[in-house]
PDB file of N, CA and C in Angstrom:
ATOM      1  N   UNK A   1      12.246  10.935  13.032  1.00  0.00           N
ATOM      2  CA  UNK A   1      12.018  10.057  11.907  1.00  0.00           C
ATOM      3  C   UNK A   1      12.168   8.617  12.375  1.00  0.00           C
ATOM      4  N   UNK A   2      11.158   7.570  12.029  1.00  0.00           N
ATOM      5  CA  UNK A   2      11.420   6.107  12.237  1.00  0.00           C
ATOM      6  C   UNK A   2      12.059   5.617  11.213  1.00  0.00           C
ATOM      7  N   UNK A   3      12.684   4.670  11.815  1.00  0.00           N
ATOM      8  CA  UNK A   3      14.153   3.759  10.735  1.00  0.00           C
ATOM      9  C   UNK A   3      13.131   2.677  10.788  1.00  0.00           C
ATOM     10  N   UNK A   4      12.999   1.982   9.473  1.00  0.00           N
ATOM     11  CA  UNK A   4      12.681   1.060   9.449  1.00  0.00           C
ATOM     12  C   UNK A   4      13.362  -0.308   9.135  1.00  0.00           C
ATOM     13  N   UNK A   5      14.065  -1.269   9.400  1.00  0.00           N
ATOM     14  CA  UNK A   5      14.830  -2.238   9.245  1.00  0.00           C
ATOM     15  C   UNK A   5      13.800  -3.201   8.268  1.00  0.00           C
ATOM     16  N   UNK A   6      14.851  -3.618   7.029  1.00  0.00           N
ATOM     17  CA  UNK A   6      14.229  -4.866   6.218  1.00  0.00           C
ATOM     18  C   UNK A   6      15.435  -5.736   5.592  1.00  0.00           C
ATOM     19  N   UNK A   7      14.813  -7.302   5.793  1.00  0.00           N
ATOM     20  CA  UNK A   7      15.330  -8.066   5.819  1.00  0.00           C
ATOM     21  C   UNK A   7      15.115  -8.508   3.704  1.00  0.00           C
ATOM     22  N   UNK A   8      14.854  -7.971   3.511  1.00  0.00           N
ATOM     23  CA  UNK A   8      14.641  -7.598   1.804  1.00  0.00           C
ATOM     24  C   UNK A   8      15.780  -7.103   0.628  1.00  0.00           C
ATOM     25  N   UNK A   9      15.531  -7.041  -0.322  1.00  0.00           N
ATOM     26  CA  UNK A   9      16.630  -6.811  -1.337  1.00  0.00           C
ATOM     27  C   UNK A   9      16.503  -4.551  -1.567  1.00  0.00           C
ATOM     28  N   UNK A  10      17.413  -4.190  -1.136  1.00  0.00           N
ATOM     29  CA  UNK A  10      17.160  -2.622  -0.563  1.00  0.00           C
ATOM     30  C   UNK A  10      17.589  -1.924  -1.949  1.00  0.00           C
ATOM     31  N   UNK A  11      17.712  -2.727  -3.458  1.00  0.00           N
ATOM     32  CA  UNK A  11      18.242  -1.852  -4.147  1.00  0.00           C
ATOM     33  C   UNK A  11      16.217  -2.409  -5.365  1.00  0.00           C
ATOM     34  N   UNK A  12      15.436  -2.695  -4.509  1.00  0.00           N
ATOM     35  CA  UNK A  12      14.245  -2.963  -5.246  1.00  0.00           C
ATOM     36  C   UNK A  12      13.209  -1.504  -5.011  1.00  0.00           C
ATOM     37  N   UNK A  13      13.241  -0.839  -6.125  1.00  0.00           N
ATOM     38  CA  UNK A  13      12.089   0.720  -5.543  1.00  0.00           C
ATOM     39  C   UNK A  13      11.132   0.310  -5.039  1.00  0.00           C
ATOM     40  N   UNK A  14      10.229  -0.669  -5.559  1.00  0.00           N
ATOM     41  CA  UNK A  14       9.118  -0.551  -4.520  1.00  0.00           C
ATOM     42  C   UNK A  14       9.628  -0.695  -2.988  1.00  0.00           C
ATOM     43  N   UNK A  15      10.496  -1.650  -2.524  1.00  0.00           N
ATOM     44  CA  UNK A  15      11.328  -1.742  -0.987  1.00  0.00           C
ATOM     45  C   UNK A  15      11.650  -0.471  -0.709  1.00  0.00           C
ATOM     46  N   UNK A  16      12.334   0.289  -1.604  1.00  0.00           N
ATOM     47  CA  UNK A  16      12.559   1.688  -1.379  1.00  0.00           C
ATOM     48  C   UNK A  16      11.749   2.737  -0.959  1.00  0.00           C
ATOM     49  N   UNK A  17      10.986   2.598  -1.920  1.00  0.00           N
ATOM     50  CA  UNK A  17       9.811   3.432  -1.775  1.00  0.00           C
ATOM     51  C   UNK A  17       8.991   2.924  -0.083  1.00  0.00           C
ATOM     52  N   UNK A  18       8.739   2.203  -0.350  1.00  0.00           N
ATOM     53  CA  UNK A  18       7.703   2.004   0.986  1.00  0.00           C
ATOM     54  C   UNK A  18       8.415   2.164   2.253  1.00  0.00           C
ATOM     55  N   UNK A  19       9.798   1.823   1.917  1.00  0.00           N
ATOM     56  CA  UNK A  19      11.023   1.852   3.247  1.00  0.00           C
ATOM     57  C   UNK A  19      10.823   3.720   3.349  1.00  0.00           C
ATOM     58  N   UNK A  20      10.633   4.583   2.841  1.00  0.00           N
ATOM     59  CA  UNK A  20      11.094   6.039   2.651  1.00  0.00           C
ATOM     60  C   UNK A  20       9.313   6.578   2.871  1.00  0.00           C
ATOM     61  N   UNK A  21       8.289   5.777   2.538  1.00  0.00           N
ATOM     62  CA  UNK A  21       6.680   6.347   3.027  1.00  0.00           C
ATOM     63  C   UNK A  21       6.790   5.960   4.185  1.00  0.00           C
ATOM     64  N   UNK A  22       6.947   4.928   5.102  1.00  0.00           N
ATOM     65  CA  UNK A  22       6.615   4.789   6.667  1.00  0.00           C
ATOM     66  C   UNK A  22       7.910   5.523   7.830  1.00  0.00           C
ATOM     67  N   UNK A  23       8.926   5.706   7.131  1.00  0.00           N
ATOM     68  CA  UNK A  23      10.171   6.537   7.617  1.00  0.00           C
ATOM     69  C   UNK A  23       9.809   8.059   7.633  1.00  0.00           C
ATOM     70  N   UNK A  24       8.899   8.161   6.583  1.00  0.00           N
ATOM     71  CA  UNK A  24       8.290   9.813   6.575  1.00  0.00           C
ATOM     72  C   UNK A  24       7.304   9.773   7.222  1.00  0.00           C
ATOM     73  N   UNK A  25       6.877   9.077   7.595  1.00  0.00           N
ATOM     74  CA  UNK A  25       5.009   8.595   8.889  1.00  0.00           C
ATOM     75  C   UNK A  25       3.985   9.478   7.586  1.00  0.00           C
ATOM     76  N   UNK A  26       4.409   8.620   6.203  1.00  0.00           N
ATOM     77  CA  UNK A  26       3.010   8.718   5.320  1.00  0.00           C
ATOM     78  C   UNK A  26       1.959   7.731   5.426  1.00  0.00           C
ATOM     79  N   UNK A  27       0.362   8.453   5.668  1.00  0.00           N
ATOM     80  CA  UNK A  27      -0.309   7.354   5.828  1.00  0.00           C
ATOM     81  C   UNK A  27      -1.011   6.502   4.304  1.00  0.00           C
ATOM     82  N   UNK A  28      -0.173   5.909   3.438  1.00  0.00           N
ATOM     83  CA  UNK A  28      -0.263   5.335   2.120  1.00  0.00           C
ATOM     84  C   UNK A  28      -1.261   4.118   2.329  1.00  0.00           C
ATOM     85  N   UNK A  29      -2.188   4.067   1.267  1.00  0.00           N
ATOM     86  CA  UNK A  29      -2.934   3.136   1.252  1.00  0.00           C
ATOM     87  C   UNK A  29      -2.304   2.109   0.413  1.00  0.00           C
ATOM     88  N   UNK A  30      -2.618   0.334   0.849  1.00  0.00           N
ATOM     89  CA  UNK A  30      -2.665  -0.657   0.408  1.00  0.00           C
ATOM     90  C   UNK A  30      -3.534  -1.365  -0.138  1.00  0.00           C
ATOM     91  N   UNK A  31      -3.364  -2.098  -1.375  1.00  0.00           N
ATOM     92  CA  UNK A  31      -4.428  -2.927  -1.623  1.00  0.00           C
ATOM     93  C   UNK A  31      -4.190  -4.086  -1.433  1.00  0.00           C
ATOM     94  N   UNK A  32      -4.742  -5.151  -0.942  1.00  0.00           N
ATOM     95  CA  UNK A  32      -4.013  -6.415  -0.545  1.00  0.00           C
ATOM     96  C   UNK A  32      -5.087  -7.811  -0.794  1.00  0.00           C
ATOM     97  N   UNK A  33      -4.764  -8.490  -1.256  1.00  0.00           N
ATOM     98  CA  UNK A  33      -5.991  -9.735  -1.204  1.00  0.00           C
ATOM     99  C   UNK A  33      -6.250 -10.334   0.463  1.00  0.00           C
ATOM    100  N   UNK A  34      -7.167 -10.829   0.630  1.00  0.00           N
ATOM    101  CA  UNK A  34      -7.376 -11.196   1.903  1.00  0.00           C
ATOM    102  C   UNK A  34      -8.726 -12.423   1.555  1.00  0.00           C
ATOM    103  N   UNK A  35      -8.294 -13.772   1.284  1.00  0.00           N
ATOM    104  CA  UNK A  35      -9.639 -14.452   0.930  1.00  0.00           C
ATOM    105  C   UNK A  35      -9.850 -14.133  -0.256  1.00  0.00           C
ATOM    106  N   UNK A  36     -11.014 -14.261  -0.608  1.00  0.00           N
ATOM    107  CA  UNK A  36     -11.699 -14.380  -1.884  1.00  0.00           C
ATOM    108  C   UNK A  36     -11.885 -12.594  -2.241  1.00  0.00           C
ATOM    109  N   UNK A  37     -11.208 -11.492  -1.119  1.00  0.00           N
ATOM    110  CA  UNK A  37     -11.638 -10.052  -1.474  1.00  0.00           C
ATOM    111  C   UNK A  37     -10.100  -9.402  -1.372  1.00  0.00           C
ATOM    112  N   UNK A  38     -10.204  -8.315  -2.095  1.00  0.00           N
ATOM    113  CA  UNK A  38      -9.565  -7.490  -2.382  1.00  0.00           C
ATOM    114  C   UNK A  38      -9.782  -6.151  -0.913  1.00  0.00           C
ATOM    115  N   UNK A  39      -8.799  -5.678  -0.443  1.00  0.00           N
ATOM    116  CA  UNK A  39      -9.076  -4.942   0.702  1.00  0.00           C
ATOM    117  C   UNK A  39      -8.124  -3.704   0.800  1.00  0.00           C
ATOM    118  N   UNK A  40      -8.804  -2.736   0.824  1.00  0.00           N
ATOM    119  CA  UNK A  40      -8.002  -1.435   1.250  1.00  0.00           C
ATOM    120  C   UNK A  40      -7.515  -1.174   2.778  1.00  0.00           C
ATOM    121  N   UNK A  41      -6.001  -1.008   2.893  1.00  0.00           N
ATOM    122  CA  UNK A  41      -5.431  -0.877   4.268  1.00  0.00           C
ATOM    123  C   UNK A  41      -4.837  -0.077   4.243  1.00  0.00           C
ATOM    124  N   UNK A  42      -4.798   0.900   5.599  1.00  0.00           N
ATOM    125  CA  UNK A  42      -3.960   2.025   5.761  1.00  0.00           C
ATOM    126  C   UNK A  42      -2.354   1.357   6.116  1.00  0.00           C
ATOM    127  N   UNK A  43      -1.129   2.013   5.886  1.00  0.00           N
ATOM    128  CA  UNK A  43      -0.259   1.596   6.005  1.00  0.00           C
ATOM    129  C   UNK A  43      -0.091   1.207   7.813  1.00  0.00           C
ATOM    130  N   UNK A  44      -0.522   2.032   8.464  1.00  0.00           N
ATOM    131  CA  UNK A  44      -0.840   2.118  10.173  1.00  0.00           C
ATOM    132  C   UNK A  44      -1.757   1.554  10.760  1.00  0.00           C
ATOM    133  N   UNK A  45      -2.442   0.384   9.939  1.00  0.00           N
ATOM    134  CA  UNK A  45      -3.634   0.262  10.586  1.00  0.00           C
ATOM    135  C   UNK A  45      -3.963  -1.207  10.003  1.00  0.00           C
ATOM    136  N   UNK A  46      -4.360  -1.526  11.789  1.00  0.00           N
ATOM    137  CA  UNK A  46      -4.171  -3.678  11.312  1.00  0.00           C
ATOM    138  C   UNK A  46      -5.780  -3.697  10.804  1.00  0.00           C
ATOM    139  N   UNK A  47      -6.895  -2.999  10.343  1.00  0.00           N
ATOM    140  CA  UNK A  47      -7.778  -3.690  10.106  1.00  0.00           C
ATOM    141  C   UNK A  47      -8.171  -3.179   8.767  1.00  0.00           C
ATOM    142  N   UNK A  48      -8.978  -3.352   7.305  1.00  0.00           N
ATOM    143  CA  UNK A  48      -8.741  -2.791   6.298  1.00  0.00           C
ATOM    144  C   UNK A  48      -9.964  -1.900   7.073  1.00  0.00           C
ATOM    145  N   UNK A  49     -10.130  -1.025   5.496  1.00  0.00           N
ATOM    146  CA  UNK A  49     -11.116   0.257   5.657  1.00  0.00           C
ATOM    147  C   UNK A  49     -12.220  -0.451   4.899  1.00  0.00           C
ATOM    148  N   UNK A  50     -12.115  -1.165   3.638  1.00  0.00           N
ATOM    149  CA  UNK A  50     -12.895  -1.388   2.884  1.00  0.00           C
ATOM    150  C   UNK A  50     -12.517  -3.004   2.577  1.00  0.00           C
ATOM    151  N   UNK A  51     -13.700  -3.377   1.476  1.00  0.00           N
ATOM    152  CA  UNK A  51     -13.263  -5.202   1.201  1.00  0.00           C
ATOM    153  C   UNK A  51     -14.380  -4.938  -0.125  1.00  0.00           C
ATOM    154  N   UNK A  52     -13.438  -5.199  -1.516  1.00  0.00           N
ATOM    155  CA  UNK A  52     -13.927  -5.137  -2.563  1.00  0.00           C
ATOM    156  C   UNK A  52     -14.113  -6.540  -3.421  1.00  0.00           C
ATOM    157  N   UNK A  53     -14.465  -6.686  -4.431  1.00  0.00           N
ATOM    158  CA  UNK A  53     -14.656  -8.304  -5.248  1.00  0.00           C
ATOM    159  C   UNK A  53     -13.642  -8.240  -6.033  1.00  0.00           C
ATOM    160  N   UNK A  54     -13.044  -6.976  -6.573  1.00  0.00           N
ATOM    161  CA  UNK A  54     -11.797  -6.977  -7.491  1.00  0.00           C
ATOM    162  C   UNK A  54     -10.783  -5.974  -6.979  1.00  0.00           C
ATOM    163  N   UNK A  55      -9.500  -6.677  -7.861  1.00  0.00           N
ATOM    164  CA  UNK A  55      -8.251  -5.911  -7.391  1.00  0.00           C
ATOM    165  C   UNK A  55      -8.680  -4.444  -7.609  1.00  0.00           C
ATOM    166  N   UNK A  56      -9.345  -4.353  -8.766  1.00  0.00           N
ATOM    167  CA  UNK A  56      -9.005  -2.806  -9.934  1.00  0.00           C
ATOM    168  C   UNK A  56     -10.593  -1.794  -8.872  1.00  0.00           C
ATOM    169  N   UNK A  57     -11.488  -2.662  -8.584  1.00  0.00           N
ATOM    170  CA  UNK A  57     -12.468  -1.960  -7.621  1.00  0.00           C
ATOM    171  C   UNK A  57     -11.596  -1.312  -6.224  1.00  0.00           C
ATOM    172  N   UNK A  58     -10.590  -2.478  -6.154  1.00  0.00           N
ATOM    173  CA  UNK A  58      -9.793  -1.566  -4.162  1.00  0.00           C
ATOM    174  C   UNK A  58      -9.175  -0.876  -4.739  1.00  0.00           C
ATOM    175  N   UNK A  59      -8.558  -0.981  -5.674  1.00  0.00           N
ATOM    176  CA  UNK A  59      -7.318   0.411  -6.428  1.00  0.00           C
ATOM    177  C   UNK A  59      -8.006   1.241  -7.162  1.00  0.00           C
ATOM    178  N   UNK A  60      -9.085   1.263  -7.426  1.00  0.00           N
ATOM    179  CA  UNK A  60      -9.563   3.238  -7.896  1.00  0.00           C
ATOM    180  C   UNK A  60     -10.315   3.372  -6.589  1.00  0.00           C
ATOM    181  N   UNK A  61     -10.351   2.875  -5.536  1.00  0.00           N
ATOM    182  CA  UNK A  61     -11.020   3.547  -4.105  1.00  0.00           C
ATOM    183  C   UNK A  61      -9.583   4.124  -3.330  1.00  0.00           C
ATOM    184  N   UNK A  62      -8.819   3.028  -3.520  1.00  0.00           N
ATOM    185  CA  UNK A  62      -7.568   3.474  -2.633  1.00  0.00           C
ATOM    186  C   UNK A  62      -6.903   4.959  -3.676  1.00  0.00           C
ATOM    187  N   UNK A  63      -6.922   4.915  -4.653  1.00  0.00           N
ATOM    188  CA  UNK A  63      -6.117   6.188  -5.195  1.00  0.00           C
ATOM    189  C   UNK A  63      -7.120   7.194  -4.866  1.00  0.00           C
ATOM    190  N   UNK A  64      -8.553   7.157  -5.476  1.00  0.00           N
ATOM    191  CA  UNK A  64      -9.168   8.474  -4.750  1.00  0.00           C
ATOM    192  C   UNK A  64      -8.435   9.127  -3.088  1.00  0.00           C
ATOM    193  N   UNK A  65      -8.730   8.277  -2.300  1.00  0.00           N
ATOM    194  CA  UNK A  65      -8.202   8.283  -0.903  1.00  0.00           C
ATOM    195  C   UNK A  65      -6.909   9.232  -1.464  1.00  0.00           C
ATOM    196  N   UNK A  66      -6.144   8.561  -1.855  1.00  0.00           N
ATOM    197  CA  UNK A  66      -4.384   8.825  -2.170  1.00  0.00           C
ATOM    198  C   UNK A  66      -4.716  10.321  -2.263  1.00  0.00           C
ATOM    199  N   UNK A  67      -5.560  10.450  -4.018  1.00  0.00           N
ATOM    200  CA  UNK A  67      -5.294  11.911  -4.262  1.00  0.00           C
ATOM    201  C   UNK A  67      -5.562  12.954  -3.233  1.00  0.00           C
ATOM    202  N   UNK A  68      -6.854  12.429  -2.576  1.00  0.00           N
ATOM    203  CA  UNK A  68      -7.408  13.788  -1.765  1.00  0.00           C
ATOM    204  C   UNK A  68      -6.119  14.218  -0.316  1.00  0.00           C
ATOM    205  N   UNK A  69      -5.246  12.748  -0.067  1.00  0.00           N
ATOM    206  CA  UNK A  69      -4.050  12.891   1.334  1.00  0.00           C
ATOM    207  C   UNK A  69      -2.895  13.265   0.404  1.00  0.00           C
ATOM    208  N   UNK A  70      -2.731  13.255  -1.182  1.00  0.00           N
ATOM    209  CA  UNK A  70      -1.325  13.924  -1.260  1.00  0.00           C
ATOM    210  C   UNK A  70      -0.267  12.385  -1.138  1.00  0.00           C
ATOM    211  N   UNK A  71      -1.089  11.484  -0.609  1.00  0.00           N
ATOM    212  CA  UNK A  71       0.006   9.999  -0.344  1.00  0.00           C
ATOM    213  C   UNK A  71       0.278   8.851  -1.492  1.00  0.00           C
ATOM    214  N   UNK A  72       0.678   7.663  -1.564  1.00  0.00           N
ATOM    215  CA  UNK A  72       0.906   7.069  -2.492  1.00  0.00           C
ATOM    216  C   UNK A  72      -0.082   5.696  -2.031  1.00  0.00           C
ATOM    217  N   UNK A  73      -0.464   4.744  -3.109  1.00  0.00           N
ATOM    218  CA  UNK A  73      -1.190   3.327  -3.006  1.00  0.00           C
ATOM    219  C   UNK A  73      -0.278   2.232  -3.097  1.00  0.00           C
ATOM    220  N   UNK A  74      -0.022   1.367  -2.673  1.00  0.00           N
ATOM    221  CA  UNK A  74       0.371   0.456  -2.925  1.00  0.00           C
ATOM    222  C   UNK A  74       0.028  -0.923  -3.315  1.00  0.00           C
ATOM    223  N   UNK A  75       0.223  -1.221  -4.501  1.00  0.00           N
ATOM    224  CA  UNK A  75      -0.710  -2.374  -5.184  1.00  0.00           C
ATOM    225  C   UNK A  75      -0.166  -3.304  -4.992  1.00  0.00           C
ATOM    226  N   UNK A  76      -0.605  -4.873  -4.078  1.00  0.00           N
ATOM    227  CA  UNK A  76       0.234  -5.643  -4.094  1.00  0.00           C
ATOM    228  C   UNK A  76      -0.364  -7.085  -5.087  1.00  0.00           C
ATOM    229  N   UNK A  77      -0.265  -7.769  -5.337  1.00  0.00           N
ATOM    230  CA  UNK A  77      -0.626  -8.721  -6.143  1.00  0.00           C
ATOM    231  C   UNK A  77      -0.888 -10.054  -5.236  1.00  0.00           C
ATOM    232  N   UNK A  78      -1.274 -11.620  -5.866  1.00  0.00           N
ATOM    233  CA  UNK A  78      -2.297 -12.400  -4.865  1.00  0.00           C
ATOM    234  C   UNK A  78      -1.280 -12.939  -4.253  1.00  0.00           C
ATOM    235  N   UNK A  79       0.400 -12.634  -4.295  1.00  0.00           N
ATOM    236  CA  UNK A  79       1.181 -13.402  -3.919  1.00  0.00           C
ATOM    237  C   UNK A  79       1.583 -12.363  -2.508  1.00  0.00           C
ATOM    238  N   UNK A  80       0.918 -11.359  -2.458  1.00  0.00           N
ATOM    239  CA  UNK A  80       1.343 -10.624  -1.071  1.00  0.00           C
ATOM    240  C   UNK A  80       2.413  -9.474  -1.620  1.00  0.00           C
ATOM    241  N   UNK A  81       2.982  -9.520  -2.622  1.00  0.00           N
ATOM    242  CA  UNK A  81       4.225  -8.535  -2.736  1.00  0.00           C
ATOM    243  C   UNK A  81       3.682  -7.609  -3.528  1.00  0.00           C
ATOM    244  N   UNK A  82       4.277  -6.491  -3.268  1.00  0.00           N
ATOM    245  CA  UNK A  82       4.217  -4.940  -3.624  1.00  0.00           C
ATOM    246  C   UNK A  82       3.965  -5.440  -5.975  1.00  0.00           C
ATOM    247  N   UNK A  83       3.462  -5.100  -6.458  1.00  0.00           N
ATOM    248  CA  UNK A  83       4.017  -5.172  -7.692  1.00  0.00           C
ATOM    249  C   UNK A  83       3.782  -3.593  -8.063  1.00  0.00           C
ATOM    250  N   UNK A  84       2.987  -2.839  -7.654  1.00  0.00           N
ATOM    251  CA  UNK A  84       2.831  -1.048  -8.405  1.00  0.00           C
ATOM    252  C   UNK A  84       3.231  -0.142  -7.070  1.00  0.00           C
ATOM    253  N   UNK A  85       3.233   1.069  -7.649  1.00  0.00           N
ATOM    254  CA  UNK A  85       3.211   1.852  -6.241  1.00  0.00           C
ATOM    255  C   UNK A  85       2.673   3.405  -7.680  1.00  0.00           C
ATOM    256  N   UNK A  86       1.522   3.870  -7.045  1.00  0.00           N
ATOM    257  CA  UNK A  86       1.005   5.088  -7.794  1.00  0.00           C
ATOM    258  C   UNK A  86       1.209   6.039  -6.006  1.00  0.00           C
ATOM    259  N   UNK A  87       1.581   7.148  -6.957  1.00  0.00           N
ATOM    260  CA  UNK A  87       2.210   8.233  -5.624  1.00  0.00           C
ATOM    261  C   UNK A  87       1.469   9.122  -6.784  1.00  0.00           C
ATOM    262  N   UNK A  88       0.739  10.451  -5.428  1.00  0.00           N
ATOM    263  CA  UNK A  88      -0.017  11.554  -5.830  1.00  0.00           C
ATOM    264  C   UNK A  88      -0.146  12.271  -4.899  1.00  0.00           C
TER     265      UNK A  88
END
C-alpha cells in the first residue's frame, strides 16, 4: 500500500477520501479546469483524457468512466480544490 503524505487539513472527507483512493492505487477520475476547458484526468496520469466546454459536460463523461471501473470522480471547482467526490 502507498502512504500518501499531505500537508492539508486531514479531518476534511474530500482530503480523506482522495488520501484513502490513491493509498488503495484507485484509478479515480478528475475533473479539473485547465484554461478556458474543463478536462478529464486520471488520478495517475499527467495528461487529461478528454477537454470539454463545461464543468457538467467533463462530469457526466468522467462518471460514465467511474461507473463502468467501480471508481470514484472527483469534481474540483475553478479554484483547483476538490468541492464533490461521486464514488460508484
Amino acid at each position: 500500500m502507498k502512504k500518501v503524505l499531505y500537508k492539508t487539513n486531514q479531518n476534511n472527507p474530500a482530503v480523506r477520501a482522495y488520501k484513502e483512493a490513491v493509498e488503495n492505487g484507485k484509478k479515480n477520475q478528475h475533473v479539473l479546469p485547465q484554461g478556458s476547458k474543463w478536462v478529464v484526468k486520471r488520478a495517475d496520469s499527467e495528461r487529461a483524457s478528454h477537454a470539454f466546454g463545461t464543468q457538467q459536460e467533463a462530469t457526466s463523461y468522467a462518471e460514465s468512466i467511474a461507473q463502468n471501473q467501480g471508481t470514484a470522480v472527483f469534481v474540483h471547482g475553478s479554484d483547483g480544490r476538490i468541492k464533490d467526490i461521486r464514488d460508484y
